[in-house]
Protein backbone atom coordinates (compact mmCIF):
# COMPACT_ATOMS: atom_id res chain seq x y z
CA UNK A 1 -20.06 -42.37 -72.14
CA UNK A 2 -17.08 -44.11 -73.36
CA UNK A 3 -13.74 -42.65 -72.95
CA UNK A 4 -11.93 -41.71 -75.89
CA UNK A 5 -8.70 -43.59 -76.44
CA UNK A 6 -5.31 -41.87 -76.38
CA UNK A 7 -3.31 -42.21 -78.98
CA UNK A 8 0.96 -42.55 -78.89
CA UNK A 9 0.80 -39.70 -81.01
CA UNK A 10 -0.65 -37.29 -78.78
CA UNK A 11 0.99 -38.69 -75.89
CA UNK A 12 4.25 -38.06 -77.48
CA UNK A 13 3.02 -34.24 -78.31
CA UNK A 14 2.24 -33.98 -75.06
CA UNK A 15 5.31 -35.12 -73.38
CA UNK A 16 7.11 -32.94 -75.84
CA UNK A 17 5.27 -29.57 -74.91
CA UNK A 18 6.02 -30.81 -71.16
CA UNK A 19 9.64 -30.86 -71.91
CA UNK A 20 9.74 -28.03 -73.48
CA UNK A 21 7.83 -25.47 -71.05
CA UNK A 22 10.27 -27.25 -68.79
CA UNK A 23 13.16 -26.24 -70.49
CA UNK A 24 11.69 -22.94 -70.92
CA UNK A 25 11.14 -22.25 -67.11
CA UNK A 26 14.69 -23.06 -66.18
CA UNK A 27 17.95 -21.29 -66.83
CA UNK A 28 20.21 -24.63 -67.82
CA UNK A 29 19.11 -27.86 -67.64
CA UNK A 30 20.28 -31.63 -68.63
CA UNK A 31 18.50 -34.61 -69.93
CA UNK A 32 18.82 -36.25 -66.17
CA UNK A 33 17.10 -33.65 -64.85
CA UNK A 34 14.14 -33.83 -66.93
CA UNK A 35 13.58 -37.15 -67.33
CA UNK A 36 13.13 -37.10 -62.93
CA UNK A 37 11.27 -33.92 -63.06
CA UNK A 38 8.88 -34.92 -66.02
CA UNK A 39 8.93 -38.79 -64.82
CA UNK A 40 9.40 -40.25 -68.45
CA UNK A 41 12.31 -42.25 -68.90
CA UNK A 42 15.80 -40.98 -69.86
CA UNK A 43 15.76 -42.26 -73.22
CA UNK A 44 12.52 -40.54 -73.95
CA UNK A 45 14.39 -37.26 -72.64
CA UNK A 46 17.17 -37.62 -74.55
CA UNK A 47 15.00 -37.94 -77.81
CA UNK A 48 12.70 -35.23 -77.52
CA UNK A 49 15.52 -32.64 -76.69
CA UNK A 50 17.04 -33.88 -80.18
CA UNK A 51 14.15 -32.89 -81.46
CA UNK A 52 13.85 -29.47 -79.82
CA UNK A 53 17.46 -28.75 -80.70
CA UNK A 54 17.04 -29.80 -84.25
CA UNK A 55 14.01 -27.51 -84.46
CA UNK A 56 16.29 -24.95 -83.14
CA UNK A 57 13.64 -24.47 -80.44
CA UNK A 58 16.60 -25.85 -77.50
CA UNK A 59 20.40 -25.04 -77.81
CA UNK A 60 23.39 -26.68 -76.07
CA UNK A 61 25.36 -24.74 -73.55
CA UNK A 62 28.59 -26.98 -72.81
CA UNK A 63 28.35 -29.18 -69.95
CA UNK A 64 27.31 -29.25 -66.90
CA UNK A 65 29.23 -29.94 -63.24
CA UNK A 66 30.23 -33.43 -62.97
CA UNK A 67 28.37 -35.06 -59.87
CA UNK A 68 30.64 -38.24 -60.00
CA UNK A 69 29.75 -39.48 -63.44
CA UNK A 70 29.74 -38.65 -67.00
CA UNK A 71 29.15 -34.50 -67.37
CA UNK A 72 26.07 -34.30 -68.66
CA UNK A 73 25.09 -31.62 -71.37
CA UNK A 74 23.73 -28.19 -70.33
CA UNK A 75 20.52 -27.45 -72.34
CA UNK A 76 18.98 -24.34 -72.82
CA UNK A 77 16.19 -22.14 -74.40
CA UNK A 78 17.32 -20.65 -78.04
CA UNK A 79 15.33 -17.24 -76.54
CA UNK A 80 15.84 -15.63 -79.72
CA UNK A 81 14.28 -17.99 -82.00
CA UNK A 82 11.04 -16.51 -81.92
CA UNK A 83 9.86 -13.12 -81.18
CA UNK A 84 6.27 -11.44 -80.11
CA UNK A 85 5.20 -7.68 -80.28
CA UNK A 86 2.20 -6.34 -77.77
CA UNK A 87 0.37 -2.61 -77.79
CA UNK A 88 -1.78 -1.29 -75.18
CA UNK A 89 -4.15 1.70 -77.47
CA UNK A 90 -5.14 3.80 -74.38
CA UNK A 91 -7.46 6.65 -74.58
CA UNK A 92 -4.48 9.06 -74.94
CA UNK A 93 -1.37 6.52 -75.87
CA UNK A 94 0.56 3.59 -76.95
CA UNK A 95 2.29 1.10 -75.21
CA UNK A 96 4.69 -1.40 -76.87
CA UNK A 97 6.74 -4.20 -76.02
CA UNK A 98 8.41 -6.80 -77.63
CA UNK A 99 9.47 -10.16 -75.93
CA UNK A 100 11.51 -13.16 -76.92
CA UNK A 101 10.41 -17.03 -76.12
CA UNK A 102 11.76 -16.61 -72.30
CA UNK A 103 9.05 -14.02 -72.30
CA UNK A 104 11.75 -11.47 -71.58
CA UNK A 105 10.43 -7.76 -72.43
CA UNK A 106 13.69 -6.79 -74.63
CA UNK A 107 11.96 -3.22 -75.70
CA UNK A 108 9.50 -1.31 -74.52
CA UNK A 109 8.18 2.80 -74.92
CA UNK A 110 5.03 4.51 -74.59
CA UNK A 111 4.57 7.66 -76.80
CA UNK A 112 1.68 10.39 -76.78
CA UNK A 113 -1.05 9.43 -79.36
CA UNK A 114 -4.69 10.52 -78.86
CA UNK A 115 -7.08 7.90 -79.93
CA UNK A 116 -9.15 8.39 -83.08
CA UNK A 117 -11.68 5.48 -84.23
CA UNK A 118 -10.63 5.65 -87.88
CA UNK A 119 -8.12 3.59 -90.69
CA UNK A 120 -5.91 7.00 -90.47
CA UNK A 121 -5.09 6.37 -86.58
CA UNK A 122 -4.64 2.22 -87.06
CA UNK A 123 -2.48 2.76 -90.04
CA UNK A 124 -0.43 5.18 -87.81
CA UNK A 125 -0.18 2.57 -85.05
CA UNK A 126 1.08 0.11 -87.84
CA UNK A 127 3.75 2.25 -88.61
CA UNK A 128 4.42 3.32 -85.00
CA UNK A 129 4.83 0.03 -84.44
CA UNK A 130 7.14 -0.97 -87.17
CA UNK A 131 9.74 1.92 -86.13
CA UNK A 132 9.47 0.68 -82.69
CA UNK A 133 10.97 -3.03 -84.29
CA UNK A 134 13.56 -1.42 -86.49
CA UNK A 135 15.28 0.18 -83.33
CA UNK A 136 14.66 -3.15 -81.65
CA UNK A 137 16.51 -4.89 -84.38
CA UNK A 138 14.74 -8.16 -84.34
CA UNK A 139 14.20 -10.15 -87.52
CA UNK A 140 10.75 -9.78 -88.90
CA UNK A 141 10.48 -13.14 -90.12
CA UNK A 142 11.34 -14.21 -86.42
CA UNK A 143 7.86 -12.61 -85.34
CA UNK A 144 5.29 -14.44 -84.66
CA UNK A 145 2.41 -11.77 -84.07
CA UNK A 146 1.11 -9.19 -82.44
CA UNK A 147 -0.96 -8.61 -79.49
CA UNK A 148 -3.64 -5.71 -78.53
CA UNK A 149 -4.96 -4.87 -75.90
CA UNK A 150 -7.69 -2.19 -75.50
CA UNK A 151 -9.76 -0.18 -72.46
CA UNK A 152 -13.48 -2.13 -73.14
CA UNK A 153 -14.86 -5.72 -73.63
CA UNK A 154 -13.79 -8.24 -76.35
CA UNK A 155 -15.72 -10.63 -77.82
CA UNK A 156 -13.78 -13.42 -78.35
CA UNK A 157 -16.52 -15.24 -79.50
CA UNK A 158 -18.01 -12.77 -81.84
CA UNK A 159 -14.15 -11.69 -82.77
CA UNK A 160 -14.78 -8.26 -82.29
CA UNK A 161 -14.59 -4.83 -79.90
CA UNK A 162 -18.21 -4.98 -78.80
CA UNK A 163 -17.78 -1.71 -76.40
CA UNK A 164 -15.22 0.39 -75.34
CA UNK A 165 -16.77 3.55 -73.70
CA UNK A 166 -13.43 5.19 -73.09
CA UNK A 167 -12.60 5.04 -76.45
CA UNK A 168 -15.75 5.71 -78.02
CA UNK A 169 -16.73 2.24 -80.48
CA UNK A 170 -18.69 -0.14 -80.44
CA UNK A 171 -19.18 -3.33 -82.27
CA UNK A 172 -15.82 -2.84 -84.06
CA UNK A 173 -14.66 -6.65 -86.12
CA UNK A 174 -11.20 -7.38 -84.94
CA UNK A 175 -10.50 -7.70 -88.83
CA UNK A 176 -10.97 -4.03 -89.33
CA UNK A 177 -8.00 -3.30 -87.32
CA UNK A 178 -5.65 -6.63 -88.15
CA UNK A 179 -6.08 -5.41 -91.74
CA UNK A 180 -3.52 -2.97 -91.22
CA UNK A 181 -0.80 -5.22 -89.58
CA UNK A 182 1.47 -7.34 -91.67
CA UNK A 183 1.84 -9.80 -88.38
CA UNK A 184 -0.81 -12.08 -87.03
CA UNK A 185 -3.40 -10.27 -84.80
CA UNK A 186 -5.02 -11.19 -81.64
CA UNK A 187 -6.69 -9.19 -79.28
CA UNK A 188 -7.23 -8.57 -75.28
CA UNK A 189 -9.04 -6.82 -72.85
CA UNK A 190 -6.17 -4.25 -71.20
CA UNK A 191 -7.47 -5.31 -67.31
CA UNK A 192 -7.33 -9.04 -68.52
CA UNK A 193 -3.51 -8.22 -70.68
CA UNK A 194 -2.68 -6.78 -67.28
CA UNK A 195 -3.86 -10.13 -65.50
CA UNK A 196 -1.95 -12.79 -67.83
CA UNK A 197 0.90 -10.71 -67.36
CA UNK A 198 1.27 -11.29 -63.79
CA UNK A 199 -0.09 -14.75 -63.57
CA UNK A 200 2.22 -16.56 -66.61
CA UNK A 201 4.95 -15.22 -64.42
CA UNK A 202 4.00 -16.53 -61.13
CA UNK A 203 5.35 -19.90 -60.62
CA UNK A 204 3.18 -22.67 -60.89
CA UNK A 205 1.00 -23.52 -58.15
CA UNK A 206 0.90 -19.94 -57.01
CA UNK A 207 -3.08 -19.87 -57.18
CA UNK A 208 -5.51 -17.66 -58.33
CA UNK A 209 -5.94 -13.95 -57.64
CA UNK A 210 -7.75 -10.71 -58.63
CA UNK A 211 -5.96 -8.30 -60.71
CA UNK A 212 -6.80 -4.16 -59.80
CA UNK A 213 -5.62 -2.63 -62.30
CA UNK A 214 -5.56 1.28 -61.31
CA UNK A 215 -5.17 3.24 -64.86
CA UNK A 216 -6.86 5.95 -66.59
CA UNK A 217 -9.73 3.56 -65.92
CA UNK A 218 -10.08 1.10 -63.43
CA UNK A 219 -10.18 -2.45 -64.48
CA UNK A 220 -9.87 -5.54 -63.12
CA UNK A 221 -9.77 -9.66 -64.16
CA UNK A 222 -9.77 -12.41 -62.12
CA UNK A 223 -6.39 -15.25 -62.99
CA UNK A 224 -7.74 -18.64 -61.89
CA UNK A 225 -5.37 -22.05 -62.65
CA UNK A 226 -3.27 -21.16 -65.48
CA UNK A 227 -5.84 -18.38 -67.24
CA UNK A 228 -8.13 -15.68 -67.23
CA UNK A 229 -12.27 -16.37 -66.16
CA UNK A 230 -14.04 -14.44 -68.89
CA UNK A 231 -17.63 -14.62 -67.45
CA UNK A 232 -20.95 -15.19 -69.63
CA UNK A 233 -20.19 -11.61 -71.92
CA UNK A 234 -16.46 -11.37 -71.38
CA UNK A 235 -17.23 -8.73 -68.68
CA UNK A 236 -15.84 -11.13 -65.57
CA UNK A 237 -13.67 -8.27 -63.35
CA UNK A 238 -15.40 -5.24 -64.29
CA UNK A 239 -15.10 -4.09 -60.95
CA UNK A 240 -14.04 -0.21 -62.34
CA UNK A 241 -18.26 0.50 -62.51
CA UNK A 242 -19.33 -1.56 -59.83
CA UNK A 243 -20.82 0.96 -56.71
CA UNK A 244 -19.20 1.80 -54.27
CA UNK A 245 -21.21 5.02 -53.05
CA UNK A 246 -24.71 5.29 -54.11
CA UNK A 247 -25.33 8.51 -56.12
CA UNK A 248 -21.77 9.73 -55.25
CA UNK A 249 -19.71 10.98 -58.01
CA UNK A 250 -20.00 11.33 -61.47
CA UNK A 251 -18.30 7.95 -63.59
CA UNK A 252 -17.18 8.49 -67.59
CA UNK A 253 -19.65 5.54 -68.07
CA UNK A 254 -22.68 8.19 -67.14
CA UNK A 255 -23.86 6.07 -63.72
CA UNK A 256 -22.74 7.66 -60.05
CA UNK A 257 -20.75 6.40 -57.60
CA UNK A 258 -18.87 4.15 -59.65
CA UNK A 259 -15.11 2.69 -58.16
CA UNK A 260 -13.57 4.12 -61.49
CA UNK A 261 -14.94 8.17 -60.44
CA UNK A 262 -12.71 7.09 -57.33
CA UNK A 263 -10.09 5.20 -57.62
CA UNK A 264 -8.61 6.22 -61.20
CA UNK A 265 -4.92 7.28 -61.67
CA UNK A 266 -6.74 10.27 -63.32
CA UNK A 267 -8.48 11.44 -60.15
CA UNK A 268 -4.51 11.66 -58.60
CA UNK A 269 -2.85 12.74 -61.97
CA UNK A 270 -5.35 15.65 -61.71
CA UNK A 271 -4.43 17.10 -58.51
CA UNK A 272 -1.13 17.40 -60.09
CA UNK A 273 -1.38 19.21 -63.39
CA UNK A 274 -1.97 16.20 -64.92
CA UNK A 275 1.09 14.24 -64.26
CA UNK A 276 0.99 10.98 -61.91
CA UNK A 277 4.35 10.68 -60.74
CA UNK A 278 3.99 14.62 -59.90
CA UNK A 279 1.52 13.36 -57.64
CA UNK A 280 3.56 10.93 -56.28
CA UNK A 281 6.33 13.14 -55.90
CA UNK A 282 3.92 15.69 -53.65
CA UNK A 283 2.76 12.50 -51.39
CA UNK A 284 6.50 11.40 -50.58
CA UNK A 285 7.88 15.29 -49.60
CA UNK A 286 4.79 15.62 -47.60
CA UNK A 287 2.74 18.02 -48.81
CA UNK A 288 -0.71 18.33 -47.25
CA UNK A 289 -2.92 17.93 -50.43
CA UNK A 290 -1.23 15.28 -51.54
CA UNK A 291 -1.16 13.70 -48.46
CA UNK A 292 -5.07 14.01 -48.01
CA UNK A 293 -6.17 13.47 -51.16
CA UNK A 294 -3.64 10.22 -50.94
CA UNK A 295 -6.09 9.57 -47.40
CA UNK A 296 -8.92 9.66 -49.10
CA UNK A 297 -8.10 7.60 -51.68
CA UNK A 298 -6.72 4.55 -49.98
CA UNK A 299 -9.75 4.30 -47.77
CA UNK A 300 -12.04 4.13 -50.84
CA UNK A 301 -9.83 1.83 -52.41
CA UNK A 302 -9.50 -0.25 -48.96
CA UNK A 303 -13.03 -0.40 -49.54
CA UNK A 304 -13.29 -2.25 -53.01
CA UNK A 305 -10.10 -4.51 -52.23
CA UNK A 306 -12.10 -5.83 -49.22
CA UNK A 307 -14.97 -6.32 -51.07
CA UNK A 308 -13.43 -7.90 -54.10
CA UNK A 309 -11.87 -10.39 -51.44
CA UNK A 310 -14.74 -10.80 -49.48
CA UNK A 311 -16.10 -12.42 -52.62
CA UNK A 312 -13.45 -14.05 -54.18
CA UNK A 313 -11.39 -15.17 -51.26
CA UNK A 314 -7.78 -14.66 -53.34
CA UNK A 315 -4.98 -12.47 -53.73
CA UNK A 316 -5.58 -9.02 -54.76
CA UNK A 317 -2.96 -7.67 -56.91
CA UNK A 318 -2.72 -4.00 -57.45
CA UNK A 319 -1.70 -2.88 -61.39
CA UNK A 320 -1.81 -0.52 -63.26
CA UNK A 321 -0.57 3.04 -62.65
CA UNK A 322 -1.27 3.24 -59.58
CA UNK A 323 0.39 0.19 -58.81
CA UNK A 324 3.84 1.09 -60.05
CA UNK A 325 3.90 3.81 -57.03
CA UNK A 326 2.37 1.78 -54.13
CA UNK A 327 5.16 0.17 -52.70
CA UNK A 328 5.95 2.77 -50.26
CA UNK A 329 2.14 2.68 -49.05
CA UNK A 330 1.90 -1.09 -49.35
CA UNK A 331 1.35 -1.43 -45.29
CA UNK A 332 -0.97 1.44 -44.52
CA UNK A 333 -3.52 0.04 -47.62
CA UNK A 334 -3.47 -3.63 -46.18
CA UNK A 335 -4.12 -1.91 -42.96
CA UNK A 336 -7.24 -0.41 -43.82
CA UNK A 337 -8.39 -3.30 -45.98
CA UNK A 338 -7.80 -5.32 -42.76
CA UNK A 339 -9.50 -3.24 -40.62
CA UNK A 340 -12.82 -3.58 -42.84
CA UNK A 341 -12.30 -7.58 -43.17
CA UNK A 342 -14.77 -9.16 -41.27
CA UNK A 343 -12.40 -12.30 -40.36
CA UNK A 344 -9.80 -10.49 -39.06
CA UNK A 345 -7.23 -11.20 -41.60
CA UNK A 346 -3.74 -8.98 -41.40
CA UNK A 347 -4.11 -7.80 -44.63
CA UNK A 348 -1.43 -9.86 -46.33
CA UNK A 349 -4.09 -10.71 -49.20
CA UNK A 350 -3.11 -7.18 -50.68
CA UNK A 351 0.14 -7.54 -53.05
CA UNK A 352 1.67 -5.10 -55.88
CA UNK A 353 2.08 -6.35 -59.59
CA UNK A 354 5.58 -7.75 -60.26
CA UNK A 355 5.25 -5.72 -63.64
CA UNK A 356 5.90 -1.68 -63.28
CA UNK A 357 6.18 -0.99 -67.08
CA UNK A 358 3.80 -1.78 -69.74
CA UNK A 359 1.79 -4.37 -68.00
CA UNK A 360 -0.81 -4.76 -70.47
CA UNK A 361 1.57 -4.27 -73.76
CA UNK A 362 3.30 -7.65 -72.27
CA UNK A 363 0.59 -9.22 -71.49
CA UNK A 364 -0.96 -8.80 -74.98
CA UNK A 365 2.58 -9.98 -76.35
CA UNK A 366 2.97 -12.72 -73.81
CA UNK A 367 -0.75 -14.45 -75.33
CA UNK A 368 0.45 -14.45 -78.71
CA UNK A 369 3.83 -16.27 -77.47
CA UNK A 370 1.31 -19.03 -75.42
CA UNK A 371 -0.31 -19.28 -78.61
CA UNK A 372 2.98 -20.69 -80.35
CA UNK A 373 4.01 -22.62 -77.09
CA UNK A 374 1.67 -24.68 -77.62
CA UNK A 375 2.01 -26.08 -80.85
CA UNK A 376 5.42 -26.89 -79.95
């Protein structure tokens, strides 16, 4: 098959999208710096940061040190010239964020709101949603969309919500609910939001790993390269109703045994009149319940993070709820999942989410921003 030529054009496209993600990944830089780092030539630099700048995508900061010659000029990301907006729609809340081009969360809240399949409970979201910008102040023309992110399994393909059994819908279009946004719309599993959450923030070359994430629900999505594997019916990382003890419990999907009917934030929150971090606050003053219910727990999920591994041979990164609260525990859970692993690894595979807040709200937000990156 013949190879398709390149054309100067794209070349030049592509060098500029370099540069820019460049820029965008560094505090301060100057034209010397990415002209070595990129390997194009200065001049080349030096015109495709006039570009950026007169775009208003890049800003000038001064100058930088002198190293002997000529200071050279400090460039910078204009964070603020573009803005995105993310919501996780839970079975009983909201999440929000909004981020600027850095990817920086600048707002974020999570308020009570049942879900309700229904135009009543989307047009309320619009409107929560539209408070939530007025007290962040930004500039609505300065936003470039909005991402959601829901408990169930997106078609991409088929742009729609083909089943969410937390929520209750099936087969919903992704139009039906855009319809009542004034922003641009695109939509995300809340396990996989989680996911490109912690993986656009890793720095580059960090790998691939497994994302737990230990909600309401259990989810989970696997981060390979620089995305998300999405498997044959966007249903890659569904670990949350795999088995992990035949005819055991009873799961929300209906089946037994399921990791979800185990290893939920739900199954602690309940032990504490409903409250997680009351849970949390039990397990740290000692109390027995908490303690042994905590036991129990961590072995189970031991159990699933060794398995998951045994498979995928990556990083496992535990999000979620759950994960916000871990830290304290971190040693005794890679313990356990090293004392199941078969090839006597210490454990070390087992690492906490960077994000505590919001994961999947950002995550959501932080597609719609890779969506304008790369245009640029």
């Amino acid at each position: 098959m013949e190879r398709r030529k390149v054309t100067n054009a794209e070349v030049k496209k592509a060098n500029r999208n370099r540069v820019f993600r460049y820029i965008r990944g560094h505090e301060t830089v100057s034209n010397p710096d990415i002209a070595c780092a990129m390997k194009i030539s200065l001049p080349t630099a030096t015109q495709i940061t006039k570009e950026l700048i007169e775009s208003g995508l890049v800003e000038e900061k001064g100058e930088l040190a002198s190293t002997g010659g000529r200071r050279a000029k400090a460039l910078s990301l204009a964070a603020d010239f573009r803005f995105a907006a993310g919501l996780d729609i839970t079975k009983n809340h909201i999440g929000m964020a909004l981020i600027n081009l850095s990817g920086e969360i600048l707002k974020y809240e999570r308020i009570y709101r049942p879900y309700a399949s229904g135009e009543d409970y989307y047009r309320a979201v619009s409107g929560i949603l539209e408070a939530f910008l007025d007290e962040s102040g930004a500039e609505r023309e300065k936003i470039l969309g909005v991402g959601i992110s829901f408990p169930g399994i997106i078609d991409l393909d088929g742009e729609r919500i083909s089943y969410s059994h937390v929520l209750g819908v099936e087969n919903v279009p992704f139009e039906s609910v855009s319809c009542f946004f004034r922003y641009p719309c695109f939509f995300m599993n809340d396990a996989n939001a989680g996911a490109y959450a912690e993986g656009t923030g890793r720095e580059k070359g960090a790998g691939e790993f497994f994302y737990l994430s230990l909600s309401n629900t259990v989810g989970g999505a696997f981060f390979r390269g620089n995305g998300l594997t999405q498997g044959k019916n966007f249903r890659c990382g569904e670990v949350g109703h795999m088995t992990l003890v035949p005819e055991g419990k009873c799961c929300y999907c209906g089946k037994k045994g399921c990791l979800d009917a185990y290893c939920s934030a739900a199954h602690l929150a309940e032990a504490a009149g409903g409250k997680l971090e009351s849970f949390f606050d039990s397990l740290k003053n000692g109390e027995d319940a908490a303690v042994r219910i905590w036991e129990e727990y961590t072995s189970y999920l031991a159990v699933a993070v060794n398995n998951i591994h045994m498979v995928l041979d990556c990083d496992i990164v535990l999000g979620g709820y759950v994960g916000s609260h871990v830290q304290a525990y971190l040693e005794d859970i890679r313990a356990k999942a090293a004392g199941r692993n078969t090839f006597g690894e210490d454990g070390g595979f087992v690492k906490i989410s960077r994000n505590k807040v919001e994961a999947a709200a950002l995550g959501a937000a932080l597609r719609v921003m890779e969506e304008f990156i790369r245009q640029v």
